[in-house]
Protein backbone atom coordinates (compact mmCIF):
# COMPACT_ATOMS: atom_id res chain seq x y z
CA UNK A 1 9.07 -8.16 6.70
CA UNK A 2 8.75 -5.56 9.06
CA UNK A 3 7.21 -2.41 6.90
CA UNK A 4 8.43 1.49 7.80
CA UNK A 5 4.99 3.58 7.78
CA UNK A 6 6.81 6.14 6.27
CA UNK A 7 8.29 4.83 3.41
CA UNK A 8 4.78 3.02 2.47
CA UNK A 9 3.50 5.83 3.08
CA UNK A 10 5.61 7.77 0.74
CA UNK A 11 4.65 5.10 -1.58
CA UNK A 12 1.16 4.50 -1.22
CA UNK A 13 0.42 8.63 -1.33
CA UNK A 14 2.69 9.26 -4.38
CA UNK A 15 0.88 6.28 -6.22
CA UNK A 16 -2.40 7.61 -5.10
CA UNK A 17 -4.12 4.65 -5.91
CA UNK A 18 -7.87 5.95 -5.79
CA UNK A 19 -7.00 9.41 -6.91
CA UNK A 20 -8.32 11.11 -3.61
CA UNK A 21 -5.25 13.15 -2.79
CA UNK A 22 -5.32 14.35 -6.60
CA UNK A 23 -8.42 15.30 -6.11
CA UNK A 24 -7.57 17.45 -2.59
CA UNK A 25 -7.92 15.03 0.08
CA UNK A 26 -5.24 15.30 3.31
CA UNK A 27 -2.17 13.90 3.09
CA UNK A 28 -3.29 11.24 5.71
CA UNK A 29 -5.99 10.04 3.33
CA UNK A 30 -4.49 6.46 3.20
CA UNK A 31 -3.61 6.06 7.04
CA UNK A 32 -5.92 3.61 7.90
CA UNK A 33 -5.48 1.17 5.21
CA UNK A 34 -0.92 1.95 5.32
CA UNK A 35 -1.40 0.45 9.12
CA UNK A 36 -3.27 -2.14 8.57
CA UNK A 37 -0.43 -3.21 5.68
CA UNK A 38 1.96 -2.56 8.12
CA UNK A 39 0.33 -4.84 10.25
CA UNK A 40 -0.16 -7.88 7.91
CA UNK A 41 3.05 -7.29 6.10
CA UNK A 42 4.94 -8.74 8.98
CA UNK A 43 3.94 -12.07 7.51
CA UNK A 44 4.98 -11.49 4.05
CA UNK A 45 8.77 -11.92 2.66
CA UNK A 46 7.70 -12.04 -1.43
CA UNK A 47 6.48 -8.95 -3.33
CA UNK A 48 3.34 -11.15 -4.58
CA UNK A 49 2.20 -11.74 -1.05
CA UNK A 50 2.50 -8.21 -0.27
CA UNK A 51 1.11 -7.05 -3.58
CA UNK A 52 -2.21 -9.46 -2.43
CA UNK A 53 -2.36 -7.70 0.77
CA UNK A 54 -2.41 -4.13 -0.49
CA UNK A 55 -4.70 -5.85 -2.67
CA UNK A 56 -7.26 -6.60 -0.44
CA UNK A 57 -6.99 -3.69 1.96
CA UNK A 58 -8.10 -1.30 -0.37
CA UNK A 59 -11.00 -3.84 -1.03
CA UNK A 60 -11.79 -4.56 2.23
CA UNK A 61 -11.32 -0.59 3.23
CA UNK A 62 -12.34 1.00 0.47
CA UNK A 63 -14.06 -1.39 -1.63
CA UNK A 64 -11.96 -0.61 -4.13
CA UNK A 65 -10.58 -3.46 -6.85
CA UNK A 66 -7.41 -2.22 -8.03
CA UNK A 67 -4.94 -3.67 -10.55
CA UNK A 68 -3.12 -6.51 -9.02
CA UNK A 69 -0.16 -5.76 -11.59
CA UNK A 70 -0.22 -2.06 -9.83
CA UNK A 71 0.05 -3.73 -6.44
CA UNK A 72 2.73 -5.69 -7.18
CA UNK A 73 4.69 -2.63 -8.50
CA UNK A 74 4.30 -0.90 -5.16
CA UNK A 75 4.85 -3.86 -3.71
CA UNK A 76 8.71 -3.74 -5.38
CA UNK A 77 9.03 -0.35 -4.73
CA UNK A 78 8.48 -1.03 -1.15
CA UNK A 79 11.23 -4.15 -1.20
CA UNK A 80 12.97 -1.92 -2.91
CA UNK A 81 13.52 0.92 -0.33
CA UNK A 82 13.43 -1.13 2.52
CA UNK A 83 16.98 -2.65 1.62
């Protein structure tokens, strides 16, 4: 699937997964880890392998364990606006 930065990033930032931008961080807070799931999302056509990735960015990034139901919402939302 190829992945438009700005709509995951639209996503990713209005989620605010780690609550950094809540808490008054730039809006580019999340740039890092939105490429690299741009990157590996070209690999991915179901929500559940895109919901892994995001997954384990923000582990791998941010060591971070989010909710892998939470993932997989974005992950929708993502499928979602890219129709």
């Amino acid at each position: 699937m190829n992945i438009d930065v700005k709509v995951l990033t639209e996503i990713i930032n209005s989620w605010d997964p780690v609550g950094l931008l809540a808490g008054g961080a730039p809006e580019d807070e999340y740039s890092i880890e939105i490429r690299e799931i741009v990157a590996g999302g070209t690999f991915y056509t179901r929500e559940t392998d895109l919901a892994r990735l995001i997954y384990t960015v923000f582990n791998d990034k941010m060591g971070v364990k989010l909710n892998l139901l939470a993932c997989l919402n974005q992950a929708f939302k993502l499928t979602e606006q890219m129709k």
